[in-house]
C-alpha atoms as a PDB file:
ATOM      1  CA  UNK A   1      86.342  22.944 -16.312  1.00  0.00           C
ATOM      2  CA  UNK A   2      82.652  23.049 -17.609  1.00  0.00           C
ATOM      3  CA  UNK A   3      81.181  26.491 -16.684  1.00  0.00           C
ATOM      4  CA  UNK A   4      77.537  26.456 -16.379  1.00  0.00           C
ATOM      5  CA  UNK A   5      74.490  28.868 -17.144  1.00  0.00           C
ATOM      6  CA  UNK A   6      74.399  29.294 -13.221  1.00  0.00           C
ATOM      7  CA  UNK A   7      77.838  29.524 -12.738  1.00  0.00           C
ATOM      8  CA  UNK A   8      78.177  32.154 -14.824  1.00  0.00           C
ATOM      9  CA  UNK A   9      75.316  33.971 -13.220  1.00  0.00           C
ATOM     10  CA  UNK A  10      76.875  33.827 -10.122  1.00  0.00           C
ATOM     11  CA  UNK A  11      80.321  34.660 -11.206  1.00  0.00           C
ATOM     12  CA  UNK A  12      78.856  37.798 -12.931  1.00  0.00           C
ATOM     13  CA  UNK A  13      77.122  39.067  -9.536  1.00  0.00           C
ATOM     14  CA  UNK A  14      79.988  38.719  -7.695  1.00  0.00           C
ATOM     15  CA  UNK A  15      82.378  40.501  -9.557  1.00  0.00           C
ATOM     16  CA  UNK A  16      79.482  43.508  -9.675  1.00  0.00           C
ATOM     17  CA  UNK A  17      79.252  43.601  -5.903  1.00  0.00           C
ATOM     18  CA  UNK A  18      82.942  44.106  -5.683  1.00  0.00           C
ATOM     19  CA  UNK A  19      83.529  46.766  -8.199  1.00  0.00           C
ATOM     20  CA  UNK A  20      80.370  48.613  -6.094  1.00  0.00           C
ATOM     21  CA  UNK A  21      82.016  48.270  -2.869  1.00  0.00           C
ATOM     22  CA  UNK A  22      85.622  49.424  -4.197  1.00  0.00           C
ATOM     23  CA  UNK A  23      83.727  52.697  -5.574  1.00  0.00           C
ATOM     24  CA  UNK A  24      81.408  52.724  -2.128  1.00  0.00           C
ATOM     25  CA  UNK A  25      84.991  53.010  -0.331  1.00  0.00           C
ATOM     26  CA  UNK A  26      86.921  55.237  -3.014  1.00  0.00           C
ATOM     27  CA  UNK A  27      84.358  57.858  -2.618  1.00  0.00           C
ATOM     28  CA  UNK A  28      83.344  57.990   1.220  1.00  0.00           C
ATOM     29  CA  UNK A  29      84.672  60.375   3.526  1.00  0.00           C
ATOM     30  CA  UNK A  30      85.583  60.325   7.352  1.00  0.00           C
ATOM     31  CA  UNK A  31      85.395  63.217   9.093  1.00  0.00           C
ATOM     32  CA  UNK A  32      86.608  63.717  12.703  1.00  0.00           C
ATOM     33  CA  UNK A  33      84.706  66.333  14.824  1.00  0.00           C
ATOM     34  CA  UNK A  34      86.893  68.697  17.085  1.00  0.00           C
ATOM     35  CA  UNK A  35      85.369  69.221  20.392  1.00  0.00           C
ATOM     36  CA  UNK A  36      83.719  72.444  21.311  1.00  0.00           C
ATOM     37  CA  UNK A  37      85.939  75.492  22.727  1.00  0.00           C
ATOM     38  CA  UNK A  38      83.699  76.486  25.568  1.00  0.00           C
ATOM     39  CA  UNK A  39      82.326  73.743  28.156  1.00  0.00           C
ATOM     40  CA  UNK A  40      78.966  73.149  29.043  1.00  0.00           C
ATOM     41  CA  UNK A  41      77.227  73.477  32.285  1.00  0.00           C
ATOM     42  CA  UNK A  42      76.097  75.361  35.298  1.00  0.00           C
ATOM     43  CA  UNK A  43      79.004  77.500  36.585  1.00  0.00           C
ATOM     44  CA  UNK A  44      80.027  76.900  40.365  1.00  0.00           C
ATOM     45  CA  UNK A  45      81.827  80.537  41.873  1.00  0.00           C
ATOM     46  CA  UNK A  46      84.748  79.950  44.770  1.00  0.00           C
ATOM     47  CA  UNK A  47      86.563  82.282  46.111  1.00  0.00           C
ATOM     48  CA  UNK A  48      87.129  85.001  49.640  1.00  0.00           C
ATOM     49  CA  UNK A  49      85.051  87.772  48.188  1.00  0.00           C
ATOM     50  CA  UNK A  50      84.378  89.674  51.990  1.00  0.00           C
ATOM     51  CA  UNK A  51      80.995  91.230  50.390  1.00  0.00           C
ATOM     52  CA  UNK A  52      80.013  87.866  49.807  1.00  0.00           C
ATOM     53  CA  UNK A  53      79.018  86.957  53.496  1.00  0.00           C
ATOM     54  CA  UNK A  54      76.409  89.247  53.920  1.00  0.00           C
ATOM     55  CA  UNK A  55      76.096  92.267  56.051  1.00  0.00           C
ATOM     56  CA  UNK A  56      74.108  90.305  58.966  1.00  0.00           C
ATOM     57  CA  UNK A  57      75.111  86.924  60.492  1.00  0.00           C
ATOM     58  CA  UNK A  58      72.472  84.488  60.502  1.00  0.00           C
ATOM     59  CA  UNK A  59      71.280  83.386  64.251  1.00  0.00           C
ATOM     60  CA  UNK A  60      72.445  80.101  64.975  1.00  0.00           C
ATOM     61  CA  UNK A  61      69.655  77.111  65.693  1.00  0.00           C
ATOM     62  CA  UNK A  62      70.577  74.141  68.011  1.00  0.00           C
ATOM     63  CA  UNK A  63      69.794  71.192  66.611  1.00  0.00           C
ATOM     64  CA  UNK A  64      68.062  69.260  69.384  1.00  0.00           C
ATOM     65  CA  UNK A  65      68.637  65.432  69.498  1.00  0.00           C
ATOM     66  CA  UNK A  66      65.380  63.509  69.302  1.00  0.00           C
ATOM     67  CA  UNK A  67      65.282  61.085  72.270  1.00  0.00           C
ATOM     68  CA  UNK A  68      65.457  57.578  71.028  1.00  0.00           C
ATOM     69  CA  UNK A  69      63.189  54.981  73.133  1.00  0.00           C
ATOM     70  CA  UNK A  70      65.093  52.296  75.080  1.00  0.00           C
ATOM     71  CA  UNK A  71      66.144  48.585  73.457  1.00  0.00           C
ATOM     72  CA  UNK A  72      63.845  46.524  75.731  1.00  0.00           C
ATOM     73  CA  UNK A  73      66.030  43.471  76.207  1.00  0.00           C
ATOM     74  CA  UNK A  74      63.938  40.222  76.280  1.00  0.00           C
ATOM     75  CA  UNK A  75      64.370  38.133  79.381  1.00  0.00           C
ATOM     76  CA  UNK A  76      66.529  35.380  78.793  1.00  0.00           C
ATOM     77  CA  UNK A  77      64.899  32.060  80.124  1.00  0.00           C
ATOM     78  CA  UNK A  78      65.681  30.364  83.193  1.00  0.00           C
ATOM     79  CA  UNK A  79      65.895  26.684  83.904  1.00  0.00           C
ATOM     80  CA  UNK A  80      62.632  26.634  85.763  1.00  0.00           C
ATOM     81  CA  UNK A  81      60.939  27.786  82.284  1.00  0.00           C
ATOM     82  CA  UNK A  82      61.374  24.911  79.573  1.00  0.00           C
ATOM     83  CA  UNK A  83      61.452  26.506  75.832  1.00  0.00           C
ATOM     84  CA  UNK A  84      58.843  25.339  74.204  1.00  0.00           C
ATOM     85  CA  UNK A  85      60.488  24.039  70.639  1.00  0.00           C
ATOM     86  CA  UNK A  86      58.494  21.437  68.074  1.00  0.00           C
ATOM     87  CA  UNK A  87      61.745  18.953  66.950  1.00  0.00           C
ATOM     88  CA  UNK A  88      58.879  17.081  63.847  1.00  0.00           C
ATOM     89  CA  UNK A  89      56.246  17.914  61.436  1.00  0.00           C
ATOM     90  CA  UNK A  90      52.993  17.484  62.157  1.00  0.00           C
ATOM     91  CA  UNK A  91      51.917  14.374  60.732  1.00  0.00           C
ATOM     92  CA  UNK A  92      48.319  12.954  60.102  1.00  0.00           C
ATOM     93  CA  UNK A  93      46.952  10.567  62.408  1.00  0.00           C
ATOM     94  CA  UNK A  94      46.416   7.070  60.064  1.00  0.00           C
ATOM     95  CA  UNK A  95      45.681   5.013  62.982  1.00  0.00           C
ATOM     96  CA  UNK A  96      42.912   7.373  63.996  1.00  0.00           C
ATOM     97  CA  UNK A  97      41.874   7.829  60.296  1.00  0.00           C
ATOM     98  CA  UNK A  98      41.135   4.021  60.020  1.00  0.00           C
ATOM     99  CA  UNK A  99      39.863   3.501  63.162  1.00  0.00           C
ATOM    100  CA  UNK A 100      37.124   5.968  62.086  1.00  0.00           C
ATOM    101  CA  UNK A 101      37.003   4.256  58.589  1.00  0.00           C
ATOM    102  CA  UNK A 102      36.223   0.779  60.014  1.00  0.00           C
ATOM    103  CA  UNK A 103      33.206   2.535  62.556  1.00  0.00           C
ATOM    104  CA  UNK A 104      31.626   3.774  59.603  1.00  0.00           C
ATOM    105  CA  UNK A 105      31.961   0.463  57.739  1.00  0.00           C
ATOM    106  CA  UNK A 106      30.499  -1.452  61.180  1.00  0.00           C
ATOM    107  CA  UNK A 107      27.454   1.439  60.941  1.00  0.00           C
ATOM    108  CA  UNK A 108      26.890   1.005  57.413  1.00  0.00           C
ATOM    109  CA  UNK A 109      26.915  -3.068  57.624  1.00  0.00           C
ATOM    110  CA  UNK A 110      24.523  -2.844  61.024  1.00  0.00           C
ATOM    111  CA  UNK A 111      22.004   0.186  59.367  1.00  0.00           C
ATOM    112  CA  UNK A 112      22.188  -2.680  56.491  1.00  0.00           C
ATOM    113  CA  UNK A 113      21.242  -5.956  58.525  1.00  0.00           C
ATOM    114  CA  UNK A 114      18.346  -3.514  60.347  1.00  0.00           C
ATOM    115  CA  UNK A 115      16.776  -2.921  57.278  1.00  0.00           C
ATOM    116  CA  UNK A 116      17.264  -6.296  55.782  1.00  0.00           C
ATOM    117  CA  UNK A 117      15.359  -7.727  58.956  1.00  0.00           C
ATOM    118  CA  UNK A 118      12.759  -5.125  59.175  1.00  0.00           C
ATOM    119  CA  UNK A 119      12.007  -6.037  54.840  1.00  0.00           C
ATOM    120  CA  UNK A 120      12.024  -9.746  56.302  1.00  0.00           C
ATOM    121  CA  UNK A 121       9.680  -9.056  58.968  1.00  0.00           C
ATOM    122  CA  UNK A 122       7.473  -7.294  56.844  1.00  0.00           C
ATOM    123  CA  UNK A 123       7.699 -10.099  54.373  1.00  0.00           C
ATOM    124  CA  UNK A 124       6.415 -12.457  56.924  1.00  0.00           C
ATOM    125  CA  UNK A 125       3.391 -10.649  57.725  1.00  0.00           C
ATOM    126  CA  UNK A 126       2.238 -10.090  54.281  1.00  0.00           C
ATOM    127  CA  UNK A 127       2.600 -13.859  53.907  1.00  0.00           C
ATOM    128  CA  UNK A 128       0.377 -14.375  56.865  1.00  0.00           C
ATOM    129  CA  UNK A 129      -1.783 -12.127  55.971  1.00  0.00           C
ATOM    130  CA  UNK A 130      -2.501 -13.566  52.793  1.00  0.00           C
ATOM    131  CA  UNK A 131      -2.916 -16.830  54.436  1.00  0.00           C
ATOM    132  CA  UNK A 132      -4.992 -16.076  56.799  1.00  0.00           C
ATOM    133  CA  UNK A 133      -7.133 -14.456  54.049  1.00  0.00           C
ATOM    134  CA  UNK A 134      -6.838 -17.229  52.046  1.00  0.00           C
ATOM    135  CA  UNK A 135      -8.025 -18.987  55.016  1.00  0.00           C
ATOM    136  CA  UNK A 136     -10.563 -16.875  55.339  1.00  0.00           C
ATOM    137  CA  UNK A 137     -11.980 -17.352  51.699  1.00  0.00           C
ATOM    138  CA  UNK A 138     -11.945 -21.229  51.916  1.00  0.00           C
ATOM    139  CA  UNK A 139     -13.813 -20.585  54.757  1.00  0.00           C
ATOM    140  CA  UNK A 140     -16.510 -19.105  53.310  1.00  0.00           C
ATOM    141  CA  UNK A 141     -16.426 -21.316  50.430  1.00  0.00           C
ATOM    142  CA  UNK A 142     -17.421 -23.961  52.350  1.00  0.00           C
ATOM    143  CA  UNK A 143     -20.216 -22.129  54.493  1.00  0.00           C
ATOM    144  CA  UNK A 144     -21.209 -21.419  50.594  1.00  0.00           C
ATOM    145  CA  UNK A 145     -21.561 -25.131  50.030  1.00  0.00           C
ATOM    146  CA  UNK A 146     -23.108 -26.038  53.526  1.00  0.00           C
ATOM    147  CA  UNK A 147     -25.833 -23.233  52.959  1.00  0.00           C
ATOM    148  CA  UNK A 148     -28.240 -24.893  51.067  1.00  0.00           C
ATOM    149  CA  UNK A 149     -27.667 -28.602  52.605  1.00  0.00           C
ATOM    150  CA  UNK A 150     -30.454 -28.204  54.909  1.00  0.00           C
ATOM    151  CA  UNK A 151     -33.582 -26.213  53.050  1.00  0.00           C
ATOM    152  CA  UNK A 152     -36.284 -27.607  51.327  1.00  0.00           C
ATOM    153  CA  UNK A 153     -34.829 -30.084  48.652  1.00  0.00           C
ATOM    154  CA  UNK A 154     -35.785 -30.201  44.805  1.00  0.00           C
ATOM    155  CA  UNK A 155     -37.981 -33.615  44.169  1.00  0.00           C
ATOM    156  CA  UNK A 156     -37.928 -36.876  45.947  1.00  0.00           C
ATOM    157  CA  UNK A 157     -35.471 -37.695  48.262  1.00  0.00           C
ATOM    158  CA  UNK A 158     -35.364 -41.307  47.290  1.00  0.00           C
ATOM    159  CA  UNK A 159     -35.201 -44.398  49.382  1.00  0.00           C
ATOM    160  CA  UNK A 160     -32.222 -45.673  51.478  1.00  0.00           C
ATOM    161  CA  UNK A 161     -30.845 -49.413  51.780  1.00  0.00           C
ATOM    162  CA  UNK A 162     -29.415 -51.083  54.645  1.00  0.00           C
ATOM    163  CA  UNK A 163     -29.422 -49.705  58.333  1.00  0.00           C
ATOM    164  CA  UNK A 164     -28.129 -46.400  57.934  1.00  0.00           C
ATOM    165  CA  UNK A 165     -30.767 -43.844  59.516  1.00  0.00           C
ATOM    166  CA  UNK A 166     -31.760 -41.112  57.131  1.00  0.00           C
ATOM    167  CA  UNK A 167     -31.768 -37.177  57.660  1.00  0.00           C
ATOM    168  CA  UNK A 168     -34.454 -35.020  57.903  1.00  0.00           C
ATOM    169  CA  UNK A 169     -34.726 -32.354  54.759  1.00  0.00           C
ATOM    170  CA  UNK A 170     -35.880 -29.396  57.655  1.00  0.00           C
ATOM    171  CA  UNK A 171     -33.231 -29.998  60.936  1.00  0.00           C
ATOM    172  CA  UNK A 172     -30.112 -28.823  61.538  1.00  0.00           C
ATOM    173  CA  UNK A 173     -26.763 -29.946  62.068  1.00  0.00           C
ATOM    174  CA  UNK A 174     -27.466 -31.453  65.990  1.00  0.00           C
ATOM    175  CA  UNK A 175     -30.789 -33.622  63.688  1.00  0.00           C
ATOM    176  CA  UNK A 176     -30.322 -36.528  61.307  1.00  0.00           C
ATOM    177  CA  UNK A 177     -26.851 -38.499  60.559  1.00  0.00           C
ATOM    178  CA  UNK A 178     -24.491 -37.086  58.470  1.00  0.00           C
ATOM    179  CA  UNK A 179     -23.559 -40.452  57.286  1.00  0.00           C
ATOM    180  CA  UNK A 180     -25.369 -43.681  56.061  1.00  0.00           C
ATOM    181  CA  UNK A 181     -24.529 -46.732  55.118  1.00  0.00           C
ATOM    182  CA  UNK A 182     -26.014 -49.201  52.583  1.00  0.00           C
ATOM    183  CA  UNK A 183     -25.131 -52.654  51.886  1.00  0.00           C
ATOM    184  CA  UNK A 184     -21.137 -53.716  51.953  1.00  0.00           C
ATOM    185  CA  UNK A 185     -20.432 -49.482  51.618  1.00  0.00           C
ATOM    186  CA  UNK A 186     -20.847 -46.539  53.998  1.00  0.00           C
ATOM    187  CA  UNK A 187     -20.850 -42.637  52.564  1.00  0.00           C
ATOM    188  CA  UNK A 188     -20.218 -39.172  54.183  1.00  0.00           C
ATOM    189  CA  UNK A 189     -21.241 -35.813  52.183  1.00  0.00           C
ATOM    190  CA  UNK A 190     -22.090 -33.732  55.243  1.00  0.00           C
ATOM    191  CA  UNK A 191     -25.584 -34.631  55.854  1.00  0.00           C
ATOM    192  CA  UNK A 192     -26.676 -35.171  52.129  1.00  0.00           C
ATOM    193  CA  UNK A 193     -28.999 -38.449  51.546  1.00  0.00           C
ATOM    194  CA  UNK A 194     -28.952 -40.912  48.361  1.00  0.00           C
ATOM    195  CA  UNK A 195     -30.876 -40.395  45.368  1.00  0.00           C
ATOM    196  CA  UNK A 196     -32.532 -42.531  43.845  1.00  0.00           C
ATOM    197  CA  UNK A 197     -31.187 -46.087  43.351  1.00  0.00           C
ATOM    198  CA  UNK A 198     -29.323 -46.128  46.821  1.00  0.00           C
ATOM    199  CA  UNK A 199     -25.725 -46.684  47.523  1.00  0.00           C
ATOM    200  CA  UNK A 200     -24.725 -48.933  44.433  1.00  0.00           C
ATOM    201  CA  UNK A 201     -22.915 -51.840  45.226  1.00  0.00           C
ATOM    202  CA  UNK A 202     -19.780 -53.107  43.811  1.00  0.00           C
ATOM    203  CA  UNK A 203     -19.497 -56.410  42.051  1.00  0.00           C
ATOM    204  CA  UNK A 204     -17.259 -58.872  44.335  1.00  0.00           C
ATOM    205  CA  UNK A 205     -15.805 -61.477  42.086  1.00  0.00           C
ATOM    206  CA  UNK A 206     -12.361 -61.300  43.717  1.00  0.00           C
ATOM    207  CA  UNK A 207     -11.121 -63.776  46.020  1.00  0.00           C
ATOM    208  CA  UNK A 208      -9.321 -60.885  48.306  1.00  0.00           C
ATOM    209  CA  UNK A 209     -10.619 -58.672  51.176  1.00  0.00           C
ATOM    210  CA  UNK A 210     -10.096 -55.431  52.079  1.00  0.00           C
ATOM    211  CA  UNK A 211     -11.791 -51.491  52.132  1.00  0.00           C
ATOM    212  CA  UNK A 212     -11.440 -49.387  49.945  1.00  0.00           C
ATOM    213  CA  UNK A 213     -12.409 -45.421  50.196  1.00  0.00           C
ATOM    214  CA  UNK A 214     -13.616 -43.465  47.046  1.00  0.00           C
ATOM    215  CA  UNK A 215     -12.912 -39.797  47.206  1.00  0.00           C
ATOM    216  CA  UNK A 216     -16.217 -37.952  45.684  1.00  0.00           C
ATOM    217  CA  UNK A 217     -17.235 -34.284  44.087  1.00  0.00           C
ATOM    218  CA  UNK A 218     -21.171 -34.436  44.071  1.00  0.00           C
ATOM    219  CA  UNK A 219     -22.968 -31.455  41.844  1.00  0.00           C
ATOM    220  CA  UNK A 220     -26.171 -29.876  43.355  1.00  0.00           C
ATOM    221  CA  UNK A 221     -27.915 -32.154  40.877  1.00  0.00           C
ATOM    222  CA  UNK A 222     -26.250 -35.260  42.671  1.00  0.00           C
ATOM    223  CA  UNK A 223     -24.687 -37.066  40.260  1.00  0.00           C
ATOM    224  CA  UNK A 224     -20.873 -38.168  41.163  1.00  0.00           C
ATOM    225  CA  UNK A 225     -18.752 -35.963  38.522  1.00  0.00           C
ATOM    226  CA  UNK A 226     -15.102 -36.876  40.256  1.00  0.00           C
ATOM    227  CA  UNK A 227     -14.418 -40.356  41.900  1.00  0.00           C
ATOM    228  CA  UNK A 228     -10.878 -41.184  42.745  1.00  0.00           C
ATOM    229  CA  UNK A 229      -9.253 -43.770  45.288  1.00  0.00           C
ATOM    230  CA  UNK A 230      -8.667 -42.146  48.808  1.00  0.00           C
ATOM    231  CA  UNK A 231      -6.706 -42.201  52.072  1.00  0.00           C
ATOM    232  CA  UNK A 232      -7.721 -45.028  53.808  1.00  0.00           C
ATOM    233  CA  UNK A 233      -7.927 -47.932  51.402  1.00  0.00           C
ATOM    234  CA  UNK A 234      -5.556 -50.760  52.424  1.00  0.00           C
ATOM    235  CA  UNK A 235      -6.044 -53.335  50.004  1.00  0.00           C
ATOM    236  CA  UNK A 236      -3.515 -53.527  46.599  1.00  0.00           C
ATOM    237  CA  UNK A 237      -6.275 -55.216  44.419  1.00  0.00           C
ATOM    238  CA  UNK A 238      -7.083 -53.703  41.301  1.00  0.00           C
ATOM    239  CA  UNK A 239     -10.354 -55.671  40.645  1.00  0.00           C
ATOM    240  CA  UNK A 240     -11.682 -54.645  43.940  1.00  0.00           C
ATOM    241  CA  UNK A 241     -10.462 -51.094  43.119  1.00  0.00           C
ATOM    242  CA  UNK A 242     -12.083 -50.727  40.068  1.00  0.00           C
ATOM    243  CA  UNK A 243     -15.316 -52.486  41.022  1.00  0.00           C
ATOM    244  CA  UNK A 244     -15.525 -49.892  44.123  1.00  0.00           C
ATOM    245  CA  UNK A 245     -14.898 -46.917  41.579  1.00  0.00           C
ATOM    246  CA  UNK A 246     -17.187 -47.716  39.099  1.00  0.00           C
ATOM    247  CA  UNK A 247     -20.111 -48.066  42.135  1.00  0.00           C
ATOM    248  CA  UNK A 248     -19.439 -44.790  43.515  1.00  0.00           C
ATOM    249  CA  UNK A 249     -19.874 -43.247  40.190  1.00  0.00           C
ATOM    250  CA  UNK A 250     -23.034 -44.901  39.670  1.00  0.00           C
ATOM    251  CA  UNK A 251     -24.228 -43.570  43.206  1.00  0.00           C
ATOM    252  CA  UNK A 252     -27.328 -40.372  42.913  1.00  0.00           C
ATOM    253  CA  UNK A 253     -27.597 -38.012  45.571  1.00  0.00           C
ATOM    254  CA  UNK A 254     -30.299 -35.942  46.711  1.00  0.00           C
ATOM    255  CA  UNK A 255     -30.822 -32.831  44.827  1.00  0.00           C
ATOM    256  CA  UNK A 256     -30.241 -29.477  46.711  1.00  0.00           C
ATOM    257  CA  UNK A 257     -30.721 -25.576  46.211  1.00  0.00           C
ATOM    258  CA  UNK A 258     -27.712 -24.420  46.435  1.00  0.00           C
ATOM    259  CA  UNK A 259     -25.095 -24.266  43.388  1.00  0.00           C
ATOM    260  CA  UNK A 260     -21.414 -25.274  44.626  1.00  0.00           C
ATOM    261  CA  UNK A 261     -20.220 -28.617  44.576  1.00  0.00           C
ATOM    262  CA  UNK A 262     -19.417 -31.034  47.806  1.00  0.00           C
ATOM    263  CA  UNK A 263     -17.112 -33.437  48.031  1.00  0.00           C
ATOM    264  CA  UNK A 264     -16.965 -36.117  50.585  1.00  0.00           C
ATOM    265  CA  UNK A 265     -16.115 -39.845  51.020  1.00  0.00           C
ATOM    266  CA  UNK A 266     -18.106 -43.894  50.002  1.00  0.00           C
ATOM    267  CA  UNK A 267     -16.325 -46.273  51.742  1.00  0.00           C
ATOM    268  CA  UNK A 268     -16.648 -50.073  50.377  1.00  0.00           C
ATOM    269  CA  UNK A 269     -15.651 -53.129  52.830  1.00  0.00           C
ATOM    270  CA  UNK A 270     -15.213 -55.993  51.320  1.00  0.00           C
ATOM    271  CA  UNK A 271     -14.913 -59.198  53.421  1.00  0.00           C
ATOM    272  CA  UNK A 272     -14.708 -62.959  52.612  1.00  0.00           C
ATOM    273  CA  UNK A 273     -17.714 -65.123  53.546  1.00  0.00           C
END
């Protein structure tokens, strides 16, 4: 067998423990301890001594017996009185609980619809407010534009053609026509007369009939600065069209004070000999 560094080590301590315990036990003592002669503790004296009563008999006291108070016996119940027991738990009410639940959800959804109709109402009357205002301001536009229709007017008022009957430049709305008409047309700018030149009239080449009615803008200066084919016309054909467009552009107006446009209407008949 191989011994080892650390075997030998270990071999070494243990035969050193042993030889110290074999001299720990050679060399130790017991000793037993006797118990004392005389015994401990307060000494009790019995005996018939006659001196040891006394010379004088202590009196005698009667112990009274203290009165005990009386078992009150409950009364036991008769059949006319039912006991009164509880056979469950208490329990929470879920039926109730929900029923509650679902009113609060009804209020909630109502409060809800109430508001959403009062925001709708209110909705509505700001719209028709703002329409009525916006009324209101085309309104006045056009009592803007009428304003200066019927003053004094800026240089010569020109000469009409055909049997329309001309305005005066110093009436009112009950004196003069508001419309003339000149030649195969007719026009409409709220009381305004023609310039200079008259009521232009359309070539008519085309071998088709028909009217046709020329939507207008007129500046204070009264030249024609928007011409476009309006509600009315009833004929498909593009010469007579263009013929009637390109004579209401040529068309002067009076000249007037004021500064908005007007807008209004030349109407062109056209009919075969």
């Amino acid at each position: 067998m191989i011994i080892t560094e650390e075997r030998r080590i270990s071999l070494i301590g243990t035969a050193t423990f042993a030889v110290l315990l074999l001299l720990i036990l050679i060399f130790s003592k017991l000793y037993i301890f006797s118990p004392p002669d005389e015994l401990e503790g307060i000494p009790v004296m019995f005996g018939s001594v006659p001196s040891a009563g006394g010379i004088v008999e202590p009196p005698r006291n009667e112990i009274t017996p203290t009165p005990t108070e009386p078992v009150v016996t409950p009364p036991r119940p008769t059949v006319d009185d039912p006991i009164i027991t509880q056979n469950t738990e208490p329990t929470i009410d879920i039926a109730a609980q929900r029923e509650a639940e679902r009113r609060r959800q009804e209020q909630q959804a109502a409060d809800a619809a109430r508001r959403a109709e009062e925001q709708r109402i209110a909705a509505e009357q700001r719209r028709a407010e703002e329409q009525r205002q916006a009324e209101e301001r085309q309104a006045q536009a056009i009592r803007n534009q009428v304003s200066g229709l019927f003053g004094e007017n800026q240089g010569s008022r020109g000469e009409t053609e055909g049997t329309g009957t001309q305005g005066v430049t110093t009436g009112n709305t009950t004196q003069g026509a508001p419309t003339g008409s000149g030649g195969v047309g007719t026009f409409d700018l709220g009381g305004r007369s023609l310039g200079s030149g008259g009521l232009r009239t359309p070539a008519y080449t085309a071998n088709d009939f028909g009217t046709v009615v020329v939507n207008i803008t007129v500046n204070p200066a009264g030249n024609v600065i928007h011409a476009e084919i309006g509600r009315g016309t009833n004929t498909p054909n593009a010469s007579l069209r263009n013929e009637a467009m390109r004579a209401a552009q040529a068309t002067r107006f009076n000249t007037i004070t004021g500064t908005n446009n007007q807008t209004g209407t030349i109407t062109y008949r056209f009919n075969l000999n």
